[in-house]
N, C-alpha and C. Protein backbone atom coordinates (compact mmCIF):
# COMPACT_ATOMS: atom_id res chain seq x y z
N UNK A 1 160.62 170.23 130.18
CA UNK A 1 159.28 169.80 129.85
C UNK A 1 158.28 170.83 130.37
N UNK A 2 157.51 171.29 129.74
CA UNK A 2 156.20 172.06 129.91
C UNK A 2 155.06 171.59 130.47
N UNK A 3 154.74 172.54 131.40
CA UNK A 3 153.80 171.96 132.56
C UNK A 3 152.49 171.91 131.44
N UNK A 4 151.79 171.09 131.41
CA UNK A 4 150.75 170.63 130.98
C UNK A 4 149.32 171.47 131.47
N UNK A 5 149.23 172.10 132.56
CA UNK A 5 148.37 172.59 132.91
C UNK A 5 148.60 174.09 132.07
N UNK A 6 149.70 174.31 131.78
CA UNK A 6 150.42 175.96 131.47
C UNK A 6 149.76 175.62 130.32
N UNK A 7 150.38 174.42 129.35
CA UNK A 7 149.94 174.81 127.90
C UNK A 7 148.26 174.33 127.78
N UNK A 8 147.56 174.06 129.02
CA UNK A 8 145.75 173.80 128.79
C UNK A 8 145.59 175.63 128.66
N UNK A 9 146.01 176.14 129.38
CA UNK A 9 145.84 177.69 130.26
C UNK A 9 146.23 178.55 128.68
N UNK A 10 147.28 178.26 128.17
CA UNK A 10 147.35 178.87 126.70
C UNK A 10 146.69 178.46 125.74
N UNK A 11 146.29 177.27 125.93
CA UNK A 11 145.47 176.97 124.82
C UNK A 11 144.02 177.75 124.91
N UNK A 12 143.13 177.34 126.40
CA UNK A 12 142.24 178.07 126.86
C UNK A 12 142.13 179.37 126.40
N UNK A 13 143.07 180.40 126.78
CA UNK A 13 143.36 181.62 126.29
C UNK A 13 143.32 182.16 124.76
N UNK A 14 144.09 181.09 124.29
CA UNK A 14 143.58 180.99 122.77
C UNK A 14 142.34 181.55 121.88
N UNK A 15 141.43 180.34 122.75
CA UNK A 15 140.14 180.22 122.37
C UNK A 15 139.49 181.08 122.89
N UNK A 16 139.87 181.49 123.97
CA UNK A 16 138.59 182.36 124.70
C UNK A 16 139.13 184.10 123.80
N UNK A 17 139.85 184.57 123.42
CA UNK A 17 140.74 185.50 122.66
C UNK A 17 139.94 185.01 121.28
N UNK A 18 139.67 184.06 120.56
CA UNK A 18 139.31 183.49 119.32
C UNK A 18 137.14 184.05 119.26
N UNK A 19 136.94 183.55 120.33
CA UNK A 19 135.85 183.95 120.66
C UNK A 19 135.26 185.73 121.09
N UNK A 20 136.51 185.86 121.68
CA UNK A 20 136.26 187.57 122.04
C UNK A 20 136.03 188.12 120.47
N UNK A 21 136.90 188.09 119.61
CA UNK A 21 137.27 188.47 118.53
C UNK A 21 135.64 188.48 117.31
N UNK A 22 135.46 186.96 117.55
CA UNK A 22 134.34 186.79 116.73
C UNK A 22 133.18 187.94 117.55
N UNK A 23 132.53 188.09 118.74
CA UNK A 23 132.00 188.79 119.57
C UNK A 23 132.32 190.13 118.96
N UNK A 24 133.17 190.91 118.93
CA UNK A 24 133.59 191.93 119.11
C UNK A 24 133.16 192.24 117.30
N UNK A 25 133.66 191.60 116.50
CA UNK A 25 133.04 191.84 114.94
C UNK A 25 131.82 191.89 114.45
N UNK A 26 131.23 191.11 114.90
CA UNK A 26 129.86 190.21 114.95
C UNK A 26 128.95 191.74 115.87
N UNK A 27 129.12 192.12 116.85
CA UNK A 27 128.89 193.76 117.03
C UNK A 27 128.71 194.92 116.09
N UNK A 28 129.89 195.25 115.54
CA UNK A 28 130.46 195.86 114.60
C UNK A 28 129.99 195.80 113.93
N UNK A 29 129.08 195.02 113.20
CA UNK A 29 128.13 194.77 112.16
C UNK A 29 127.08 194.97 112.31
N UNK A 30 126.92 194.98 114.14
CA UNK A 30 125.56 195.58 114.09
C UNK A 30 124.13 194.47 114.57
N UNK A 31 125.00 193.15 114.59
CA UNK A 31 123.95 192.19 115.46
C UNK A 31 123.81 192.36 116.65
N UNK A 32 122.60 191.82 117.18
CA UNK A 32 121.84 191.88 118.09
C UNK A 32 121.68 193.04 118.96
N UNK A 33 121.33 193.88 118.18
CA UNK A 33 121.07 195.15 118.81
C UNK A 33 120.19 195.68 120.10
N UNK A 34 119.62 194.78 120.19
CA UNK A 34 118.56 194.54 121.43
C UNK A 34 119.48 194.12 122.95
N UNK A 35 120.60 193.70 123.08
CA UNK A 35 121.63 193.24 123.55
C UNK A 35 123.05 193.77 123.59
N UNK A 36 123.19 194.71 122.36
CA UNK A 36 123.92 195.23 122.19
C UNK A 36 125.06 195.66 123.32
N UNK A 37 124.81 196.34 124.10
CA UNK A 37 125.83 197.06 125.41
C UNK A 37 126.03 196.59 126.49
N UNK A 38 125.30 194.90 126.65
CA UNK A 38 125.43 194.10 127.77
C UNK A 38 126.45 192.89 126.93
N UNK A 39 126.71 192.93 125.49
CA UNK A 39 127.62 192.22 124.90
C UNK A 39 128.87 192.83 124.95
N UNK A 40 128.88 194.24 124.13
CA UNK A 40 129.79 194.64 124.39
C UNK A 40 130.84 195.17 125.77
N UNK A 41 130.19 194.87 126.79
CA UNK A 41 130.62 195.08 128.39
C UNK A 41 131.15 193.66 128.11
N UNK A 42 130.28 192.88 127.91
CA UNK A 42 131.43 191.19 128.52
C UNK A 42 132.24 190.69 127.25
N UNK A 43 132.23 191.81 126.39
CA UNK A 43 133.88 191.80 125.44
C UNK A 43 135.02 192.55 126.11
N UNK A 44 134.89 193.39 126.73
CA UNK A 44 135.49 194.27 127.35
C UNK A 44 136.20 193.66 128.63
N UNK A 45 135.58 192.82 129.27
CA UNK A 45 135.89 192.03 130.55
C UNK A 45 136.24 190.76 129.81
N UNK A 46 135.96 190.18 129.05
CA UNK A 46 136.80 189.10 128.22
C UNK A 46 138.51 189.42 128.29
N UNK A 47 138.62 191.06 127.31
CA UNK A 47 139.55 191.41 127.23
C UNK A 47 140.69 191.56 128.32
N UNK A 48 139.84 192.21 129.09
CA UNK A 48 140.65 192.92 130.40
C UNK A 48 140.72 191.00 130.89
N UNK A 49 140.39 190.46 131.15
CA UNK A 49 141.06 188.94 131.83
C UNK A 49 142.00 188.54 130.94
N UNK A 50 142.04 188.57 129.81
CA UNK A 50 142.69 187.93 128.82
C UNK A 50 144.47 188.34 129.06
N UNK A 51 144.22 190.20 129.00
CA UNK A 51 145.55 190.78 129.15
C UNK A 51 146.22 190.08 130.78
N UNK A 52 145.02 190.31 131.68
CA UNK A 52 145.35 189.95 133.17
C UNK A 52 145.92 188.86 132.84
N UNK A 53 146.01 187.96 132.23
CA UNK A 53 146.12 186.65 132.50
C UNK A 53 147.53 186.82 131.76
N UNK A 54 147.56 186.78 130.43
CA UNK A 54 148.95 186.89 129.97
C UNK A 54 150.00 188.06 130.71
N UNK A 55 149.66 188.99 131.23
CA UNK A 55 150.56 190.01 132.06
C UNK A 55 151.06 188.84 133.23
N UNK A 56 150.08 187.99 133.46
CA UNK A 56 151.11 187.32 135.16
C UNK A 56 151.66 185.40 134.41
N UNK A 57 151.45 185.47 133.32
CA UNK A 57 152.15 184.14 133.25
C UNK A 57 152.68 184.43 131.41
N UNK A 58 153.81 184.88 131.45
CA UNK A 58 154.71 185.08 130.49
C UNK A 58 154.99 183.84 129.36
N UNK A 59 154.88 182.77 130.24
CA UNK A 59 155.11 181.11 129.37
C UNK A 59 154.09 181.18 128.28
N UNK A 60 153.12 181.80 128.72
CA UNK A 60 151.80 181.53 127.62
C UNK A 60 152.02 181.26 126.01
């Protein structure tokens, strides 16, 4: 049986990965340019937690 907290933590991950993604396109296109490089920094640190997180719990 699968710890329940593991599959909140993958699901979480999911979404927050689902959200980076939209962020990261939604850039790319060129919105909010006024904001621009303080978005793209906390896509970047989205990312980098995202990998952190799946590098130390494999179950994901």
């Amino acid at each position: 049986m699968q710890d329940p907290n593991i599959a909140n933590q993958g699901d979480l991950i999911l979404k927050l990965d689902q959200d980076r993604a939209w962020l990261l396109e939604n850039l790319d296109k060129g919105k909010w340019p006024e904001i621009r490089s303080e978005l793209a920094e906390l896509e970047r640190k989205i990312s980098k937690l995202i990998i952190g997180v799946q590098e130390n719990n494999v179950d994901i």
